[in-house]
Structure formats: structure tokens, C-alpha cells
PDB file of N, CA and C in Angstrom:
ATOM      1  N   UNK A   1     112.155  80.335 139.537  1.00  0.00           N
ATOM      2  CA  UNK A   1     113.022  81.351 138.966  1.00  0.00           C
ATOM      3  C   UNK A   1     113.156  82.486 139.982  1.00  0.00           C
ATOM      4  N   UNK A   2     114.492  82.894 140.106  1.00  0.00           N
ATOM      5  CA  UNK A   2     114.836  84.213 141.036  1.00  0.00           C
ATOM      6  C   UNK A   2     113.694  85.442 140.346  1.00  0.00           C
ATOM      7  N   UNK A   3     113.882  86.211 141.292  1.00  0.00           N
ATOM      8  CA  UNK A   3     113.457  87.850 141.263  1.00  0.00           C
ATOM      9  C   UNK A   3     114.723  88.413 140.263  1.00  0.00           C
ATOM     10  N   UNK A   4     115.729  87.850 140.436  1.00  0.00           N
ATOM     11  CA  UNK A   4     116.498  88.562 139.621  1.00  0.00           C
ATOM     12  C   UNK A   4     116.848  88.045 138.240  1.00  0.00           C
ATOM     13  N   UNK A   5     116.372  87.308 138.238  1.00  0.00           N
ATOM     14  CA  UNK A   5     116.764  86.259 136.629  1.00  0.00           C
ATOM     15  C   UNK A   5     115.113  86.943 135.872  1.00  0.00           C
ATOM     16  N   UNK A   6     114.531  87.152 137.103  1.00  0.00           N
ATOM     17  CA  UNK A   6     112.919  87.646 135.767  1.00  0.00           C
ATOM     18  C   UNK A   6     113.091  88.909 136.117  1.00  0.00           C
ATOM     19  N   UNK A   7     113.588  90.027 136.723  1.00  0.00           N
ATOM     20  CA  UNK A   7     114.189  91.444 136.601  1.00  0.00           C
ATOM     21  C   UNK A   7     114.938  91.582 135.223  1.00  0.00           C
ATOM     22  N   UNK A   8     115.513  90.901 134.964  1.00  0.00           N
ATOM     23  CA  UNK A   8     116.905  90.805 133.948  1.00  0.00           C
ATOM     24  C   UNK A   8     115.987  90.130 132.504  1.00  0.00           C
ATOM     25  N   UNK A   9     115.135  89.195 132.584  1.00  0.00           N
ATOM     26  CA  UNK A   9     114.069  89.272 131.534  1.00  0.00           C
ATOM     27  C   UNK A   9     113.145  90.406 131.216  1.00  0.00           C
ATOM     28  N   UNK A  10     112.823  90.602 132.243  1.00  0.00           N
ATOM     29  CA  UNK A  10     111.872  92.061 131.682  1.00  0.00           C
ATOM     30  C   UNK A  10     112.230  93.208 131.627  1.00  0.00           C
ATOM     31  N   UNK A  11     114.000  93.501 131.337  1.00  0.00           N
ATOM     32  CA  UNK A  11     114.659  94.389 131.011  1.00  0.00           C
ATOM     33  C   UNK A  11     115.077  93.837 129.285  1.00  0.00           C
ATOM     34  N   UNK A  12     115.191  92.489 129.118  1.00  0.00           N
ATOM     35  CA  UNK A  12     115.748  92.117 127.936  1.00  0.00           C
ATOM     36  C   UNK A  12     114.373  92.407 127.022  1.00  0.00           C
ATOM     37  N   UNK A  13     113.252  92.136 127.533  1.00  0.00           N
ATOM     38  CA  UNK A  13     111.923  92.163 126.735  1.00  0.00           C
ATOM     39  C   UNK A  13     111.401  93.684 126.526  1.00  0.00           C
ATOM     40  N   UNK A  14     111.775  94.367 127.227  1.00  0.00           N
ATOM     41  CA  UNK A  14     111.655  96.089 127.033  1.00  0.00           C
ATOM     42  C   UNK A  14     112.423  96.768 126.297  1.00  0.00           C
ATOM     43  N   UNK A  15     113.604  95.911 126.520  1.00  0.00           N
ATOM     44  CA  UNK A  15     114.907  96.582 125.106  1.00  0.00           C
ATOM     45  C   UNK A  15     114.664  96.448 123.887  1.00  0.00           C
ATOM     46  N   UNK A  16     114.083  95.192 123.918  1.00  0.00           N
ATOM     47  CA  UNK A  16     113.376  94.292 122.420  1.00  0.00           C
ATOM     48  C   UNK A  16     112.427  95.361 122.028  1.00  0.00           C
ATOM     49  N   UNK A  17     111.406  95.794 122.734  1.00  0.00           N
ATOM     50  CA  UNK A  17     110.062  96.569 122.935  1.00  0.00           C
ATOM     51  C   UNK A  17     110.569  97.763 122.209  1.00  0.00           C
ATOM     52  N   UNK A  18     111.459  98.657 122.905  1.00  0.00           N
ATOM     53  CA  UNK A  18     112.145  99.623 122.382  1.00  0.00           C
ATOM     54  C   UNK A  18     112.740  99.862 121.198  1.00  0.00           C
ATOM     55  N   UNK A  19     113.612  98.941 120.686  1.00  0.00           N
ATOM     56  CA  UNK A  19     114.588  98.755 119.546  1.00  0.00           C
ATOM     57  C   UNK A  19     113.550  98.416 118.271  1.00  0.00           C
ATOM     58  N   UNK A  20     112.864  97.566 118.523  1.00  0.00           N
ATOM     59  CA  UNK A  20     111.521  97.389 117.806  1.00  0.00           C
ATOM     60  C   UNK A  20     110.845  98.760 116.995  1.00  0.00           C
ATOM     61  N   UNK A  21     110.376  99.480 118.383  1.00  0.00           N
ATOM     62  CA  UNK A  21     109.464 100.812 117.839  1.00  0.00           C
ATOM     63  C   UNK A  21     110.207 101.681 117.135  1.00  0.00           C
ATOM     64  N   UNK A  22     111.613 101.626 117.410  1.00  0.00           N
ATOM     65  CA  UNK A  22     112.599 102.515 116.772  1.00  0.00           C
ATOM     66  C   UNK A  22     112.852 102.787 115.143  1.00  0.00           C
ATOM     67  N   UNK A  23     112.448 101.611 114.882  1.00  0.00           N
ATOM     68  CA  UNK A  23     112.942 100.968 113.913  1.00  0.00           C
ATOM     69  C   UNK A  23     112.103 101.186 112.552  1.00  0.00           C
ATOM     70  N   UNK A  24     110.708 101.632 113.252  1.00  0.00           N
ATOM     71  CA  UNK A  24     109.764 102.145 112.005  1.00  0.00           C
ATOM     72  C   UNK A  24     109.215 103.502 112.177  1.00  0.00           C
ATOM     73  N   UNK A  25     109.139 103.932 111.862  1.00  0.00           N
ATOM     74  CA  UNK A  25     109.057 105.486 111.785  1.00  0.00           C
ATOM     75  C   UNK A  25     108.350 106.011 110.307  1.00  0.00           C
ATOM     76  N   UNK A  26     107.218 106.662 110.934  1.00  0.00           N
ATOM     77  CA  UNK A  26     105.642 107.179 109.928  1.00  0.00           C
ATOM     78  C   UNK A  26     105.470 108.901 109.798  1.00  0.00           C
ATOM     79  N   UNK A  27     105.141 108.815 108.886  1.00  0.00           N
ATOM     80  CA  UNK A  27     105.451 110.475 108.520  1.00  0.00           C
ATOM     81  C   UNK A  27     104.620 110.813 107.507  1.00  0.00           C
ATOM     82  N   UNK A  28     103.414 111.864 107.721  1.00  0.00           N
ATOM     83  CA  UNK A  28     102.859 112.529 106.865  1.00  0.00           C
ATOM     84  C   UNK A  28     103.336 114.115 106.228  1.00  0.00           C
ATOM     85  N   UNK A  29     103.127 113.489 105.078  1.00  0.00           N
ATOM     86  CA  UNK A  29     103.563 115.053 104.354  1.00  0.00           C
ATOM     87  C   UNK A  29     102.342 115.765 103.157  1.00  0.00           C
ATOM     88  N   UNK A  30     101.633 116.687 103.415  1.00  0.00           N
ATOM     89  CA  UNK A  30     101.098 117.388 102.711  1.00  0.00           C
ATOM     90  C   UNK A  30     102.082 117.931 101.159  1.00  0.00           C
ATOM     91  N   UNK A  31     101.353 117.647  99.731  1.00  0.00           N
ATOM     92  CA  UNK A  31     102.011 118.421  98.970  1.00  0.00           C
ATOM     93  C   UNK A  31     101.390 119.554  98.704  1.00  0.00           C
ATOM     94  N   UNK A  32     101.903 120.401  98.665  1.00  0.00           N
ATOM     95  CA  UNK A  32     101.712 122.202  98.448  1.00  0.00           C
ATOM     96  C   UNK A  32     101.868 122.716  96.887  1.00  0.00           C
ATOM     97  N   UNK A  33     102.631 122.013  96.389  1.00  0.00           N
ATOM     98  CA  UNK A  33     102.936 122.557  95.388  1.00  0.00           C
ATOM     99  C   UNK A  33     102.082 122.448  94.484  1.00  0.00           C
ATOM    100  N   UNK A  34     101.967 123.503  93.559  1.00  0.00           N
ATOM    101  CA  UNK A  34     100.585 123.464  92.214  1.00  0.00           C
ATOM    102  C   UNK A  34     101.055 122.279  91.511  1.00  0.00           C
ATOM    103  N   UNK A  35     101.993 121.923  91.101  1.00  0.00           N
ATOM    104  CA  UNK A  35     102.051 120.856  90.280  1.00  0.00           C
ATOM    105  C   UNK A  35     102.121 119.437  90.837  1.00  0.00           C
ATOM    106  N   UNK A  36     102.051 119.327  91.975  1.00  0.00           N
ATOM    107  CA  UNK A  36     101.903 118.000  92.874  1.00  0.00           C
ATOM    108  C   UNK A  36     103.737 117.351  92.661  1.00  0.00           C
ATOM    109  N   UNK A  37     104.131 116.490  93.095  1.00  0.00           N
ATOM    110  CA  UNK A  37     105.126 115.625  93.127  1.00  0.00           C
ATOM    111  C   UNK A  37     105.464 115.319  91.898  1.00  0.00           C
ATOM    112  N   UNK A  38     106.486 116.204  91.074  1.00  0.00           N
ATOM    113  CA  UNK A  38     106.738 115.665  89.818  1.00  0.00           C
ATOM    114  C   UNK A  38     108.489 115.252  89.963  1.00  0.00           C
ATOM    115  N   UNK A  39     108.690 115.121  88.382  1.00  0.00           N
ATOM    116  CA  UNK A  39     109.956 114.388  88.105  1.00  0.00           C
ATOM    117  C   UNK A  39     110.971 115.204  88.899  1.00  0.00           C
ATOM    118  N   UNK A  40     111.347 115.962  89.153  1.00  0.00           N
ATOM    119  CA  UNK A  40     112.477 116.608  90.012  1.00  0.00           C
ATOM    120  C   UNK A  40     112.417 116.902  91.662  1.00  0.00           C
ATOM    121  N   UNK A  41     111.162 116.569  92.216  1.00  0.00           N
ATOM    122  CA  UNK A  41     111.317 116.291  93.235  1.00  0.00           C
ATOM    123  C   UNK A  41     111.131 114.854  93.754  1.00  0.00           C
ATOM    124  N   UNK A  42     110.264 114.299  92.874  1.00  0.00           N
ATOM    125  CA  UNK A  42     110.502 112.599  93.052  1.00  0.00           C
ATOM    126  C   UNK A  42     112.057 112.121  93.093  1.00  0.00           C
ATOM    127  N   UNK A  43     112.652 112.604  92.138  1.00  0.00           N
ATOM    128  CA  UNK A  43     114.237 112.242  91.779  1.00  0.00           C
ATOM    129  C   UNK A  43     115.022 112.500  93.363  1.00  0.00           C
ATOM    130  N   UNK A  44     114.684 113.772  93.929  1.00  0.00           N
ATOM    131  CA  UNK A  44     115.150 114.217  95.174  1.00  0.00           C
ATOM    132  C   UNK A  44     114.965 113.341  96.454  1.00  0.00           C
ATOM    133  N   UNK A  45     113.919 113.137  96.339  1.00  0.00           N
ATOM    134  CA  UNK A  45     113.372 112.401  97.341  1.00  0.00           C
ATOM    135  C   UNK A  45     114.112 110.478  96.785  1.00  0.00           C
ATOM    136  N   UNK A  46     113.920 110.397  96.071  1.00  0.00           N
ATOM    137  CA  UNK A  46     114.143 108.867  95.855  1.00  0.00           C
ATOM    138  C   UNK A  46     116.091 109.093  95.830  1.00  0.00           C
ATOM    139  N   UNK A  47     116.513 110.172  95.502  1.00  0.00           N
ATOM    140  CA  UNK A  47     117.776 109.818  95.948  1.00  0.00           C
ATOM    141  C   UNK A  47     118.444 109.806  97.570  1.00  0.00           C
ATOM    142  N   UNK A  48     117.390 111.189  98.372  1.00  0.00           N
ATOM    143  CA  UNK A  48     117.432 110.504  99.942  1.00  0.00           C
ATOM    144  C   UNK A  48     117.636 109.286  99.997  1.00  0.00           C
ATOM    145  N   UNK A  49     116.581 108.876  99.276  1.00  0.00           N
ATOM    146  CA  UNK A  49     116.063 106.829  99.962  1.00  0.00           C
ATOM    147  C   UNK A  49     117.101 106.358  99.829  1.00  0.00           C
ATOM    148  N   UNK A  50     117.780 106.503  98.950  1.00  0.00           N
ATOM    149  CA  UNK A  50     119.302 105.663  98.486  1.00  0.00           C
ATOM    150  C   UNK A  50     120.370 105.918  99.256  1.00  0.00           C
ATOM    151  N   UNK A  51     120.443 106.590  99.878  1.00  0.00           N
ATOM    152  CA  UNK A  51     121.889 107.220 100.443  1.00  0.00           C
ATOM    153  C   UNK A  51     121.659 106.266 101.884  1.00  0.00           C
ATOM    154  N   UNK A  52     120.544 105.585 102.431  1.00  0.00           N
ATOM    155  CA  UNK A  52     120.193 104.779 103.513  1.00  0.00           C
ATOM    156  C   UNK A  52     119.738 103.684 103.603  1.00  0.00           C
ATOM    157  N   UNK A  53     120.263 103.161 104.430  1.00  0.00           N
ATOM    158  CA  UNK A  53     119.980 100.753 104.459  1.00  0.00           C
ATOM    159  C   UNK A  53     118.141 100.945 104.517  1.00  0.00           C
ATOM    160  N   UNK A  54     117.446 101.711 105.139  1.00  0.00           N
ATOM    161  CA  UNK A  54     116.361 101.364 105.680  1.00  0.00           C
ATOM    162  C   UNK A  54     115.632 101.291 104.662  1.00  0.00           C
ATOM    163  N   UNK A  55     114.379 100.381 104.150  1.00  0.00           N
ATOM    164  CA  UNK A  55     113.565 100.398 104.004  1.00  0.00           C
ATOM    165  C   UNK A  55     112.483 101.406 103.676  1.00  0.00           C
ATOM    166  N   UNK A  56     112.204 102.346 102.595  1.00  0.00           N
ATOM    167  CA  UNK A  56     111.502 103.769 103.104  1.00  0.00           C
ATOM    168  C   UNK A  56     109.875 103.073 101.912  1.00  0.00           C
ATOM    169  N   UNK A  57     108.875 103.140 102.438  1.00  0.00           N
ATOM    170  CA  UNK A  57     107.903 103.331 101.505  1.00  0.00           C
ATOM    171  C   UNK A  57     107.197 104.806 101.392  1.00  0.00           C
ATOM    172  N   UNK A  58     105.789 104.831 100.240  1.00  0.00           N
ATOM    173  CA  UNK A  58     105.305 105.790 100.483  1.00  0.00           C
ATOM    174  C   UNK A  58     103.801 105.641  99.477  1.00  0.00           C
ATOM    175  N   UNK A  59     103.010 106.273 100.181  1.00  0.00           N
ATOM    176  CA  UNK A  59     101.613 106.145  99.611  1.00  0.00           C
ATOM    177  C   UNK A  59     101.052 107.352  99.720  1.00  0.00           C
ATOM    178  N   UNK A  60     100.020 107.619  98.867  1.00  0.00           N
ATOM    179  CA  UNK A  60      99.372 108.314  98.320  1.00  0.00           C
ATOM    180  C   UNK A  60      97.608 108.479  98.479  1.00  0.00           C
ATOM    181  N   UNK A  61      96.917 108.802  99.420  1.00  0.00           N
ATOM    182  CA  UNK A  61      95.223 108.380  98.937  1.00  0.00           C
ATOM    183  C   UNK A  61      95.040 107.072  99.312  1.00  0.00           C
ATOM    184  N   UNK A  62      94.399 106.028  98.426  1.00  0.00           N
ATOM    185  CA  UNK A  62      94.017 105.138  98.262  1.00  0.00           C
ATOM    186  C   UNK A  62      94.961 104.354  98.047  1.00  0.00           C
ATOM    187  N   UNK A  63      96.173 104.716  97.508  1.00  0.00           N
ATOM    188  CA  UNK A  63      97.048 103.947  96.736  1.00  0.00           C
ATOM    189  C   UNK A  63      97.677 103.292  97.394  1.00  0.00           C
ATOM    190  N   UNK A  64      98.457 101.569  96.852  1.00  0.00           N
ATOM    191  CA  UNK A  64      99.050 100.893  97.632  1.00  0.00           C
ATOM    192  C   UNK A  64     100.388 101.520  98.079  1.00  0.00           C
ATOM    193  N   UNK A  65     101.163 100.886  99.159  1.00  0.00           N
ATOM    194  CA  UNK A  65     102.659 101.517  99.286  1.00  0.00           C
ATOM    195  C   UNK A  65     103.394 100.978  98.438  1.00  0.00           C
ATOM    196  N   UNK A  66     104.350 102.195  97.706  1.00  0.00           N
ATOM    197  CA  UNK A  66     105.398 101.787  96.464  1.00  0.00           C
ATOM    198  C   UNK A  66     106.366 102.138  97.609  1.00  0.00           C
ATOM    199  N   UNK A  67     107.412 101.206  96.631  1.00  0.00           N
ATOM    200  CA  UNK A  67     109.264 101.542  97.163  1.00  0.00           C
ATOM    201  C   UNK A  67     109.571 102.698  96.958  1.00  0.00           C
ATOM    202  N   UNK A  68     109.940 104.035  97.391  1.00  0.00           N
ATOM    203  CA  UNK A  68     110.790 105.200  97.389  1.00  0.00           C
ATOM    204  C   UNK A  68     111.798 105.476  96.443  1.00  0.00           C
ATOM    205  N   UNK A  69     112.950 104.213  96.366  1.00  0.00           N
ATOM    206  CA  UNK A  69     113.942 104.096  95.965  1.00  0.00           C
ATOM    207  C   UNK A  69     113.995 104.028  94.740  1.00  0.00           C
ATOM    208  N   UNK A  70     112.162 103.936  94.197  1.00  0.00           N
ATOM    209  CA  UNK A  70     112.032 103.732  92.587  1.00  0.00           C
ATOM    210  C   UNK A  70     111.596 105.019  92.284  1.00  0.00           C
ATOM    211  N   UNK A  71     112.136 105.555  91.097  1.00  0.00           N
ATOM    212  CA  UNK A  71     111.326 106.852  90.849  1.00  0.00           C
ATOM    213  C   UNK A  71     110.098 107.192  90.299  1.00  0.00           C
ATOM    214  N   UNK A  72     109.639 105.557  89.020  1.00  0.00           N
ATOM    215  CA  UNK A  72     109.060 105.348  88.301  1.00  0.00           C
ATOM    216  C   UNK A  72     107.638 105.172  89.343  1.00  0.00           C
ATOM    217  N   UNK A  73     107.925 104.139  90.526  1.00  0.00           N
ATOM    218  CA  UNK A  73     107.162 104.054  91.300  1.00  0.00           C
ATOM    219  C   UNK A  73     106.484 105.207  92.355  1.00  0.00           C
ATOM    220  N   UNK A  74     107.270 106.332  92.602  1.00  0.00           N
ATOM    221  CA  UNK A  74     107.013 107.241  92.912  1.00  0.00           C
ATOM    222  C   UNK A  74     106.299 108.632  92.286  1.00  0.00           C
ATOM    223  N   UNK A  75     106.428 108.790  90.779  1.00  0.00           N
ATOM    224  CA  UNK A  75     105.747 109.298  90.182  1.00  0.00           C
ATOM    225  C   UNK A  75     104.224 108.347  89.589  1.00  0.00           C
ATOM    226  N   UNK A  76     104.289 107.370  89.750  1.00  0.00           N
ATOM    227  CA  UNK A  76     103.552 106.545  89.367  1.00  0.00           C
ATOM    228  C   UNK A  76     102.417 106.792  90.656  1.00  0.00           C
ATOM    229  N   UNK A  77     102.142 107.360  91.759  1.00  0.00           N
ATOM    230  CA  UNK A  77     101.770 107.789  92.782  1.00  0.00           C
ATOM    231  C   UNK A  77     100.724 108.827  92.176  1.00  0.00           C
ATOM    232  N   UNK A  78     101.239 109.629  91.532  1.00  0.00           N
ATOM    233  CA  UNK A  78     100.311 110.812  90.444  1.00  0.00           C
ATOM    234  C   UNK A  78     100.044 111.911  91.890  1.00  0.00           C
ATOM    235  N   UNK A  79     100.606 112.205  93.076  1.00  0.00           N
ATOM    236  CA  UNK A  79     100.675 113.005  94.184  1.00  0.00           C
ATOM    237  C   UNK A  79     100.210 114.523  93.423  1.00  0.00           C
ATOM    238  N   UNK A  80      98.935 115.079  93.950  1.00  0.00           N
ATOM    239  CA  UNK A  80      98.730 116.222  93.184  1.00  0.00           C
ATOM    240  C   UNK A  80      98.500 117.142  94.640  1.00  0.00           C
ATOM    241  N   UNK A  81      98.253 118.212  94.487  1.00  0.00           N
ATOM    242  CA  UNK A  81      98.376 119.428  95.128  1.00  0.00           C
ATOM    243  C   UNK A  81      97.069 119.013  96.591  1.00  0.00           C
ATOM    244  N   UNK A  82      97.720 119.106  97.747  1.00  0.00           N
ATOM    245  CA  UNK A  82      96.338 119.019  98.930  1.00  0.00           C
ATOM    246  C   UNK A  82      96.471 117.547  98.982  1.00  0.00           C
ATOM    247  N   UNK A  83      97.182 116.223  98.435  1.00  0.00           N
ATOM    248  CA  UNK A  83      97.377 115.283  98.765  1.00  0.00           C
ATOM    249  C   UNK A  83      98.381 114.889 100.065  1.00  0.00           C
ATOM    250  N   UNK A  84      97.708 113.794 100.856  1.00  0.00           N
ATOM    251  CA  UNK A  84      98.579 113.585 101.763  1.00  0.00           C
ATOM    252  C   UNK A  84      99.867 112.215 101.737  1.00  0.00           C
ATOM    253  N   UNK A  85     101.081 112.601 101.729  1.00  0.00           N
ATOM    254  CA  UNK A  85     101.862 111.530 101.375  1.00  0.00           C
ATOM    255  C   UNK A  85     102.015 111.136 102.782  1.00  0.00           C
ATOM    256  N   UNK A  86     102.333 109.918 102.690  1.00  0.00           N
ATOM    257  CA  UNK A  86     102.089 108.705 103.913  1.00  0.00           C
ATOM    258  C   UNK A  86     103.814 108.365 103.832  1.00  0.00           C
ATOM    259  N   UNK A  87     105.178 108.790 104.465  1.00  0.00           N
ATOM    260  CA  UNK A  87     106.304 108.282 104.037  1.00  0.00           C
ATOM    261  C   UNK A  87     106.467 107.320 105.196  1.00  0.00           C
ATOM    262  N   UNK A  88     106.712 105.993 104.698  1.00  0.00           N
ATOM    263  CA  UNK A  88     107.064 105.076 106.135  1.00  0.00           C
ATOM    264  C   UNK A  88     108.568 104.229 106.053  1.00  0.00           C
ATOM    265  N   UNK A  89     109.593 104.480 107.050  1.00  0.00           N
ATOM    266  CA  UNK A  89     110.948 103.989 106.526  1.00  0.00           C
ATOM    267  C   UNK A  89     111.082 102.439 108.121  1.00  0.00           C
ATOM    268  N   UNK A  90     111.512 102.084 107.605  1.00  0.00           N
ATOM    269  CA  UNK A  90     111.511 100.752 108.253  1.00  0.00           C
ATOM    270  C   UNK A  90     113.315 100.588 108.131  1.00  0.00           C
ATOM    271  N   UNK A  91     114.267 100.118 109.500  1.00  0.00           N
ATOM    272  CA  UNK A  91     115.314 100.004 109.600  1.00  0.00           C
ATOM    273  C   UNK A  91     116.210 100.644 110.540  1.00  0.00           C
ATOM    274  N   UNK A  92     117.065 100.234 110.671  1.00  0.00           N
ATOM    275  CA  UNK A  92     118.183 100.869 111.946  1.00  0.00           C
ATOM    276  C   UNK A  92     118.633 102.375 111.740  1.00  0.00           C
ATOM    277  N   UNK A  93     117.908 102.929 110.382  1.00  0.00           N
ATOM    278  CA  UNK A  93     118.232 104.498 110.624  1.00  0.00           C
ATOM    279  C   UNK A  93     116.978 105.075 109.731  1.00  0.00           C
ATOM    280  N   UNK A  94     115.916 104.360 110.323  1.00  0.00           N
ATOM    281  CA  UNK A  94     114.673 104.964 109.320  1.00  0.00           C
ATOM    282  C   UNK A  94     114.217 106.611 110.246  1.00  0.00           C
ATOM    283  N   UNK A  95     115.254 106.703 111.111  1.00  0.00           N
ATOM    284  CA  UNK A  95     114.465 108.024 111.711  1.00  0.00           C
ATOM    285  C   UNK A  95     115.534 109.275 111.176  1.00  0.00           C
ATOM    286  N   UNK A  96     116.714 108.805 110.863  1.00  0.00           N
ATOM    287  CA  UNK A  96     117.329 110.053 109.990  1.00  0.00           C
ATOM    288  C   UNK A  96     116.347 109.858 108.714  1.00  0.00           C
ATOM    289  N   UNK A  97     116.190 108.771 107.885  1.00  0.00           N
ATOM    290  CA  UNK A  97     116.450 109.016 106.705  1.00  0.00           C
ATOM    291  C   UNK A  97     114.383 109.894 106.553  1.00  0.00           C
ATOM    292  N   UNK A  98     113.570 109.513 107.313  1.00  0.00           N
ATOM    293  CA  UNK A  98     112.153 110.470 107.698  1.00  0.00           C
ATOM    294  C   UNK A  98     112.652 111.760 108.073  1.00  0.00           C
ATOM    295  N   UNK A  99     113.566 112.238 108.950  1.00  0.00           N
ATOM    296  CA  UNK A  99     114.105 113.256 109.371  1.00  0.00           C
ATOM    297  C   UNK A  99     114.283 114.226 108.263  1.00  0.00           C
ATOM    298  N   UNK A 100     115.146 113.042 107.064  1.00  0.00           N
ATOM    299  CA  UNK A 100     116.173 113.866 106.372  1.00  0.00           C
ATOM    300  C   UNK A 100     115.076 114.448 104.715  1.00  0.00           C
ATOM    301  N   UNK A 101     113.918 113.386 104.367  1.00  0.00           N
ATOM    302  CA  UNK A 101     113.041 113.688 103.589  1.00  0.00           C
ATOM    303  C   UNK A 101     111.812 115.228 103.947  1.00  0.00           C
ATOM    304  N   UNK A 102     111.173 114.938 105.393  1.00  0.00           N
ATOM    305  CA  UNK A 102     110.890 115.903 106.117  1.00  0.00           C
ATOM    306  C   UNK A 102     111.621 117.259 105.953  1.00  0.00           C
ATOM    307  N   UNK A 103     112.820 117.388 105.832  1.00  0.00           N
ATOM    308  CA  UNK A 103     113.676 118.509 105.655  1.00  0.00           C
ATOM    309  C   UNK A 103     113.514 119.095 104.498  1.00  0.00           C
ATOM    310  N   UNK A 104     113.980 117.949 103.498  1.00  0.00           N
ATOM    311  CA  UNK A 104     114.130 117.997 101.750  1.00  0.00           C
ATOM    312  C   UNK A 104     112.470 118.863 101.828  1.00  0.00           C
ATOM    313  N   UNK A 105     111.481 118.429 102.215  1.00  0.00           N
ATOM    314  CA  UNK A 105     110.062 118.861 101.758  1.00  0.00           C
ATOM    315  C   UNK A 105     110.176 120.144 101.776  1.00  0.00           C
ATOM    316  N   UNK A 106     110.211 120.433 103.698  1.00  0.00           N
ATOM    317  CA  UNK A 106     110.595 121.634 104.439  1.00  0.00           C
ATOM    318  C   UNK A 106     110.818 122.707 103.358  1.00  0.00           C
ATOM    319  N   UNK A 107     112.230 122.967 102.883  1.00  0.00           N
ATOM    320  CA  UNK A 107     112.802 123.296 101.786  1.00  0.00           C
ATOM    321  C   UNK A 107     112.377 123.214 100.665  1.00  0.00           C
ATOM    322  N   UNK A 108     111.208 123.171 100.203  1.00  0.00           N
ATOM    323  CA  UNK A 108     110.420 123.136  99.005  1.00  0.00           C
ATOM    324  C   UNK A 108     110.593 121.857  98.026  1.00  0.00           C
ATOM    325  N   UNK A 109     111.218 120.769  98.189  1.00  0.00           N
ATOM    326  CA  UNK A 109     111.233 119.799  97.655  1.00  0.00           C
ATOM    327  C   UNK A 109     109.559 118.665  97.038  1.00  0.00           C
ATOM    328  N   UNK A 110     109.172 119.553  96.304  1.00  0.00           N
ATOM    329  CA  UNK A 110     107.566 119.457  96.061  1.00  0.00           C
ATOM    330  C   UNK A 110     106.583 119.657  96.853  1.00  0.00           C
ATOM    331  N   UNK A 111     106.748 120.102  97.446  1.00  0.00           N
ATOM    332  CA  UNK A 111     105.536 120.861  98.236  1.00  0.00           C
ATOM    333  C   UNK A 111     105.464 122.469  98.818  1.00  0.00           C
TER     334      UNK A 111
END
């Protein structure tokens, strides 16, 4: 094999490498708020999730990762005050839609 046919592979295998890492995107969020993650900011947050293709989970403590996109599943989390939420979005725009939850928080969106 040429120098240039395996140049041109280990540019195709680094793009892969790249596009890959892109694609999942991890995000901790402290809740602040005295009442921890309730029904109106769960609702907020799980309607982010919707407005985007990606994949978003989120965990709690100990707890397994629930879907975002559910609300039931997201209050079902029981997120209380000094807890750390674990948000992980998986997909071709999981770094707006972390971006765009990150913000929502920012802005007092339960925390």
C-alpha cells in the first residue's frame, strides 16, 4: 500500500474519531433550588428534549438513566436540593440541545 492511500486512511479514521466524540456530549448540573426539580421545571426541560433528534438522558445519584423526553420519568428522578444531575445527549446536535438545557438551568429553570 502507498504512503498516500494510508495518509488518506488515517485521515478517514480521525474524521470517524472526531464525528464520533461529537456526538455525545455530558453535562453536570447541580440543583439549587429548595424544592429540587419539580413539575414545572421538569416540563421545561423535557420540552428542550423535544424540540431535538438527539437522544438526551439524565440521572440522578444512584439512579439509573431515564429518557428526558418523559416527564413522568424525569420527576420520577425525585432530584432534591445539592443533587447532582448527570444530563447526557447522544446525536448530531446533542451539543446545542446540552448547550440549550445548561442555559434553561442558568436562568433558574430548577435550580
Amino acid at each position: 500500500m502507498s504512503t498516500k492511500a494510508i495518509d488518506i486512511i488515517k485521515l478517514f479514521m480521525y474524521t470517524i474519531a472526531i464525528d464520533i466524540m461529537k456526538y455525545k456530549i455530558k453535562k453536570h448540573i447541580i440543583v439549587t433550588n429548595r424544592q429540587g426539580l419539580h413539575l414545572r421545571e421538569a416540563a421545561g426541560l423535557v420540552d428542550i428534549c423535544k424540540k431535538y433528534n438527539s437522544s438526551v438522558t439524565i440521572s440522578c445519584r444512584d439512579c439509573k438513566k431515564v429518557d428526558a423526553c418523559s416527564i413522568l420519568n424525569v420527576l420520577m428522578l425525585g432530584a432534591r436540593r445539592g443533587d447532582t444531575l448527570t444530563i447526557t445527549a447522544n446525536g448530531k446536535d446533542a451539543d446545542e440541545v446540552v448547550f440549550k438545557i445548561h442555559e434553561y438551568f442558568l436562568q433558574g429553570g430548577g435550580i
